[in-house]
Protein backbone atom coordinates (compact mmCIF):
# COMPACT_ATOMS: atom_id res chain seq x y z
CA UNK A 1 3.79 79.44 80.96
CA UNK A 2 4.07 82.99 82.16
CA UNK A 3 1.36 82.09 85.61
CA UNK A 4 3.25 78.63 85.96
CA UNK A 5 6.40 80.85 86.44
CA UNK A 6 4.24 83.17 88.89
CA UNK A 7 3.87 80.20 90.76
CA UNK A 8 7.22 79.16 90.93
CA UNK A 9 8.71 82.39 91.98
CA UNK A 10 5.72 82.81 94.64
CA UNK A 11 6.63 79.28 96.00
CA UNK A 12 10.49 79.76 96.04
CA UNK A 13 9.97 83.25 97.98
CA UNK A 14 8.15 80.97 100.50
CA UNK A 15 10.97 78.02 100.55
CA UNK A 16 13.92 80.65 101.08
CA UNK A 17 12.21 81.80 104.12
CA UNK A 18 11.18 78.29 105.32
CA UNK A 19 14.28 76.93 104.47
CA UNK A 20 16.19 80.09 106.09
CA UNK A 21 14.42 79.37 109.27
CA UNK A 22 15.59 75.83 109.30
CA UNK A 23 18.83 77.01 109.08
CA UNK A 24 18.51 79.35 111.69
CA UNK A 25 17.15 77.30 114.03
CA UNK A 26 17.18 73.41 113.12
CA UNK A 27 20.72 73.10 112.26
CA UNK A 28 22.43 75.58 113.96
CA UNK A 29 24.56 73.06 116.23
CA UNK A 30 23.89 70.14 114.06
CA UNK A 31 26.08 70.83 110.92
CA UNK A 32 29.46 72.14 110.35
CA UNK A 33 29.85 75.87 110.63
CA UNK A 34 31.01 75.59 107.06
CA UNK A 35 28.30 73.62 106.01
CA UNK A 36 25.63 75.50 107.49
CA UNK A 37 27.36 78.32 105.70
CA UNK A 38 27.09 76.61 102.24
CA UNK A 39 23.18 76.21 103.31
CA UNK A 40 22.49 79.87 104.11
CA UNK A 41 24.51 80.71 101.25
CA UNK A 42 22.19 79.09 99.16
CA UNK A 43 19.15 80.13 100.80
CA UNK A 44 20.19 83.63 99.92
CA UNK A 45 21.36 82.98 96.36
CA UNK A 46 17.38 81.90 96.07
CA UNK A 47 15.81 84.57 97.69
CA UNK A 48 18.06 87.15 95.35
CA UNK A 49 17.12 85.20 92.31
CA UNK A 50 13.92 84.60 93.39
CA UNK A 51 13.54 88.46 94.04
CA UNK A 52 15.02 89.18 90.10
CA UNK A 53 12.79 86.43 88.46
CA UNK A 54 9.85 88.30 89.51
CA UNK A 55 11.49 91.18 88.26
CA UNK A 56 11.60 89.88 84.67
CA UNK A 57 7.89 88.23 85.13
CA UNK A 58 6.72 92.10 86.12
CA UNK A 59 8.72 93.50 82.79
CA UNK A 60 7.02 90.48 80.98
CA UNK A 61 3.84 92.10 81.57
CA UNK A 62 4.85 95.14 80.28
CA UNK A 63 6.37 93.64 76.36
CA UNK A 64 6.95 89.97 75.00
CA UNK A 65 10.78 89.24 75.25
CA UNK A 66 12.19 85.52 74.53
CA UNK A 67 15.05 87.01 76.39
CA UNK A 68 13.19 87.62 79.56
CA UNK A 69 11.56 84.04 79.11
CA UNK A 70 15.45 82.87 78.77
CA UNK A 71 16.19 85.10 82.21
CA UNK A 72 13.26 83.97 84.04
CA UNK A 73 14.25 79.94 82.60
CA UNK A 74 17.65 80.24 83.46
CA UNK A 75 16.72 81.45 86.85
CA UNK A 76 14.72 78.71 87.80
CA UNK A 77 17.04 76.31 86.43
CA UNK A 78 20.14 78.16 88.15
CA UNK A 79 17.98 78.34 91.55
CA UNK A 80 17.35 74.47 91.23
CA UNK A 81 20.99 73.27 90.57
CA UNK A 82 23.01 75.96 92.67
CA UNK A 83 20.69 76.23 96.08
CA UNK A 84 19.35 72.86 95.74
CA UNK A 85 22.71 71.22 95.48
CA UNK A 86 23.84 72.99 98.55
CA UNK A 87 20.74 72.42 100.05
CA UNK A 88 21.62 68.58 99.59
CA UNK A 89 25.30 68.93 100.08
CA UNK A 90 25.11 70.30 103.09
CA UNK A 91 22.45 67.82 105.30
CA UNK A 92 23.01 64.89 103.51
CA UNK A 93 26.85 64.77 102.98
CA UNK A 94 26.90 63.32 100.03
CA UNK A 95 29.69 65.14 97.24
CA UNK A 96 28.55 64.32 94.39
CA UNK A 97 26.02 67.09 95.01
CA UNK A 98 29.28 69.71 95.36
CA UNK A 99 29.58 69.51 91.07
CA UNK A 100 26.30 70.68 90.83
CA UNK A 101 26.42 73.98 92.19
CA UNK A 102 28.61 75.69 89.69
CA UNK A 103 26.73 74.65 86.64
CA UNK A 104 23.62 76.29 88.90
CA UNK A 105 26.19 79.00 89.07
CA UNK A 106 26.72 78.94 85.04
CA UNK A 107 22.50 79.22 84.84
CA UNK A 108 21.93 82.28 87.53
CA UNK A 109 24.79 84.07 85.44
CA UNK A 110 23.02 82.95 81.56
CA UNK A 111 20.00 84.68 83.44
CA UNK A 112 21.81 87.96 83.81
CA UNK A 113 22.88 88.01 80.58
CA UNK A 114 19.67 87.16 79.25
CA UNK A 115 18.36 89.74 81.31
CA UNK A 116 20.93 92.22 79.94
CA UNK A 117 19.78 91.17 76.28
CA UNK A 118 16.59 92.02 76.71
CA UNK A 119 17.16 95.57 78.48
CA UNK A 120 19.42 96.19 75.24
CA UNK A 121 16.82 94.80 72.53
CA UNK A 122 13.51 94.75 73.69
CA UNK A 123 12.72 97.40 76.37
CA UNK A 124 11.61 100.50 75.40
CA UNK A 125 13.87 102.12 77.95
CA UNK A 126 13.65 105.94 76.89
C-alpha cells in the first residue's frame, strides 16, 4: 500500500508538470482565459497536494498512523476529483464535470484534517 502510494505521488509530481506545460503552451490561445485559469488552477492544487502527500508518506516512514493513511487517501482522492474535474471541465466543456470539483475540494480539506489528527495523536513531536 505504502510503495503503491510512492508511486502515485511520484507519477502525479510528473503529470502537474506535464500537464502545466500543456497549459502553458498548448492552450494558451485555445481556451477561455477563465478556463485556462480553472486548468492551471488545478494543476497547482496537484502539485501542492502532491508536494504534502509525500510529506505524510516521509512521516509514514518514521511511525504507523491510520491518520496519515487517511491524509495520504484523502489526498489522492481529493487530487483525482478536484484537478481532474477541472482538468475535464476546462478542454472538454462539458458541466457536469463543474460538481465535481468541490467534493475534490471536501477530500484535499478531510486530508488536512487527517493530517492534523495525526500530528496531535501519533507523532512524537517533542
Amino acid at each position: 500500500m505504502i510503495r503503491a502510494l510512492w508511486v502515485i505521488a511520484a507519477f502525479s509530481g510528473f503529470l502537474a508538470v506535464l500537464l502545466g506545460a500543456f497549459a502553458a503552451h498548448g492552450l494558451r490561445g485555445k481556451l477561455a482565459p477563465e478556463l485556462l485559469s480553472a486548468f492551471q488552477t488545478g494543476v497547482q492544487y496537484q502539485m501542492f497536494h502532491t508536494m504534502a502527500l509525500l510529506s505524510v508518506l516521509l512521516l509514514l516512514m518514521r511511525v504507523e498512523s491510520v491518520w496519515l493513511l487517511t491524509a495520504a487517501g484523502a489526498f489522492v482522492l481529493g487530487m483525482v476529483c478536484f484537478s481532474g474535474s477541472l482538468y475535464m471541465l476546462a478542454t472538454t466543456g462539458v458541466k457536469w464535470f463543474g460538481p465535481v470539483t468541490p467534493l475534490g475540494g471536501l477530500m484535499l480539506m478531510a486530508g488536512w484534517l487527517a493530517l492534523l489528527m495525526a500530528v496531535a495523536r501519533d507523532l512524537p513531536i517533542s
